[in-house]
Protein backbone atom coordinates (compact mmCIF):
# COMPACT_ATOMS: atom_id res chain seq x y z
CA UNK A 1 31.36 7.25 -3.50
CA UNK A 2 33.01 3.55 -4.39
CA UNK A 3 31.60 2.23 -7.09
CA UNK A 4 30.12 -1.16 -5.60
CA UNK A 5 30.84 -4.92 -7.29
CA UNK A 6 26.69 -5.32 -6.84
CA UNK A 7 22.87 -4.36 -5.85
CA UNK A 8 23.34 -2.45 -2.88
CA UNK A 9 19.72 -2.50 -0.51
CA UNK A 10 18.30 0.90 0.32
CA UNK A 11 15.43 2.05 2.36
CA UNK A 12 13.20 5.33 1.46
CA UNK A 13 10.72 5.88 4.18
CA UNK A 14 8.14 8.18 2.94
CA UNK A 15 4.85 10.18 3.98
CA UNK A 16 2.97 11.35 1.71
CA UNK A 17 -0.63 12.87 2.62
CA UNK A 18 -3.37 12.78 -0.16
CA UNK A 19 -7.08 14.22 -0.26
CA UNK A 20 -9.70 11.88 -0.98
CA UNK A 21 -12.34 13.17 -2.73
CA UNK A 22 -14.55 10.68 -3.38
CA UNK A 23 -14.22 8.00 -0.70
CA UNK A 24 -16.72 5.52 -2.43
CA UNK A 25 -14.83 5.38 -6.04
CA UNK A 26 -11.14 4.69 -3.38
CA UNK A 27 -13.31 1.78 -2.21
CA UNK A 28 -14.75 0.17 -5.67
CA UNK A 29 -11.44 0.55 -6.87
CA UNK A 30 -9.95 -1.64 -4.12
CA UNK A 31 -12.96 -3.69 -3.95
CA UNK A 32 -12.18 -4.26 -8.19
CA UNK A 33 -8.46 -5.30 -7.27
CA UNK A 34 -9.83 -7.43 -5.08
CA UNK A 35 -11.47 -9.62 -7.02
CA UNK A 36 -8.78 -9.46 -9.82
CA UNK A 37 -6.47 -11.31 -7.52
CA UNK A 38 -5.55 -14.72 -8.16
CA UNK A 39 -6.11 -15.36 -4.55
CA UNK A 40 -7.09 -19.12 -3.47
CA UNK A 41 -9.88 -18.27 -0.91
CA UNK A 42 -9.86 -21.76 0.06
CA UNK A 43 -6.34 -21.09 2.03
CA UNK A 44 -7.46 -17.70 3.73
CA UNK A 45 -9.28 -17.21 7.18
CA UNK A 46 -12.36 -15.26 5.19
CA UNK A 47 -14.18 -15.77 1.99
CA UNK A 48 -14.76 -12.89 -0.99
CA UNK A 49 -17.92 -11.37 0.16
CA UNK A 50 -16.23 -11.03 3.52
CA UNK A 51 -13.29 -9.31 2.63
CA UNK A 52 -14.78 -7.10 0.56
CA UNK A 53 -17.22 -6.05 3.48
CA UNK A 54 -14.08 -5.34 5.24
CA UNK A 55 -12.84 -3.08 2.54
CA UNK A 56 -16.19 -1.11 2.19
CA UNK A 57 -15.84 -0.43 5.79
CA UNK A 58 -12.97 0.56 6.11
CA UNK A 59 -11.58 3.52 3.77
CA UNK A 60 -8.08 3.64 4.90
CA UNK A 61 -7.94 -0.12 4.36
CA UNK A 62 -8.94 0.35 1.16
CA UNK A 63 -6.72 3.46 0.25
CA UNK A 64 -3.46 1.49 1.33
CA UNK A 65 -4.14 -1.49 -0.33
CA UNK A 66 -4.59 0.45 -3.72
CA UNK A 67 -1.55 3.06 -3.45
CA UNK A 68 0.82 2.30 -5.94
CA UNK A 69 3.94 2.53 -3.88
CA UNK A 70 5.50 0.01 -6.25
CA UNK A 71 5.96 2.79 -8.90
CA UNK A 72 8.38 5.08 -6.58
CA UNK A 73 11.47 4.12 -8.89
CA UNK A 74 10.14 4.00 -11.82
CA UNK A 75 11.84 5.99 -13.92
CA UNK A 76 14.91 6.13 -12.34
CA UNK A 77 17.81 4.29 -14.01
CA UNK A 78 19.39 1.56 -12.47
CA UNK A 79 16.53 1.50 -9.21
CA UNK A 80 14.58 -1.84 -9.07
CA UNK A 81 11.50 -1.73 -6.61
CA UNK A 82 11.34 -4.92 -4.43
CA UNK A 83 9.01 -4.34 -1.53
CA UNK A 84 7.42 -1.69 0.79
CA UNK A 85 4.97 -1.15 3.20
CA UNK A 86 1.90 1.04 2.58
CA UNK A 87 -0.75 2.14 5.38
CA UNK A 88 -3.18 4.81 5.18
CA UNK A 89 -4.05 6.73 8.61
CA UNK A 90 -7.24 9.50 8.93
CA UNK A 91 -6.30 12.10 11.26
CA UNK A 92 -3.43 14.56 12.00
CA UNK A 93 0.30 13.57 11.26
CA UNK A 94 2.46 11.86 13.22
CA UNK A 95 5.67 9.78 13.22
CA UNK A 96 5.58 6.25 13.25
CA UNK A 97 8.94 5.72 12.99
CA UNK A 98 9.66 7.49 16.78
CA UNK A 99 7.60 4.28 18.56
CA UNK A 100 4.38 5.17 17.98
CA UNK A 101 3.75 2.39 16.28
CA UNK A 102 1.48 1.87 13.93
């Protein structure tokens, strides 16, 4: 391969399938990084209590928004993370990169 003159963008698409085993510590956890955000409520359509509700509800929700997908490249030399997407599905596999959507 050429060497290239600079950052090249890559995509890894992943699936990764994980066991919960306690489905109530998944939600406190997200429920705790929650309200460690420095998130101005003020500007959003909801309020705390309510988005919280929506976590406690809703377990994949919940197990998304605390997967660390950000730590993929650690670890690797010269790999800087800079975004992803993260969504957590109950239910058999399938591909939602053939149209199924998501």
């Amino acid at each position: 391969m050429d060497e290239q003159s600079g950052p090249v963008t890559m995509h890894i698409y992943c699936r990764v399938e994980v066991i919960v085993t306690d489905p109530a510590a998944v939600i406190d956890h997200a429920v705790a990084d929650l309200r460690a955000a420095e998130i101005d409520w003020s500007t959003e359509e909801d309020d705390l209590d309510a988005a919280v509700e929506e976590l406690r509800s809703d377990l994949a929700n919940s197990l998304a928004g605390v997967a660390a997908i950000g730590l993929l490249g650690n670890g690797i030399p010269g790999v800087e993370f800079r975004g992803g997407l993260c969504w957590a599905e109950q239910g058999p596999a399938r591909d939602p990169f053939r149209g199924e959507g998501r």
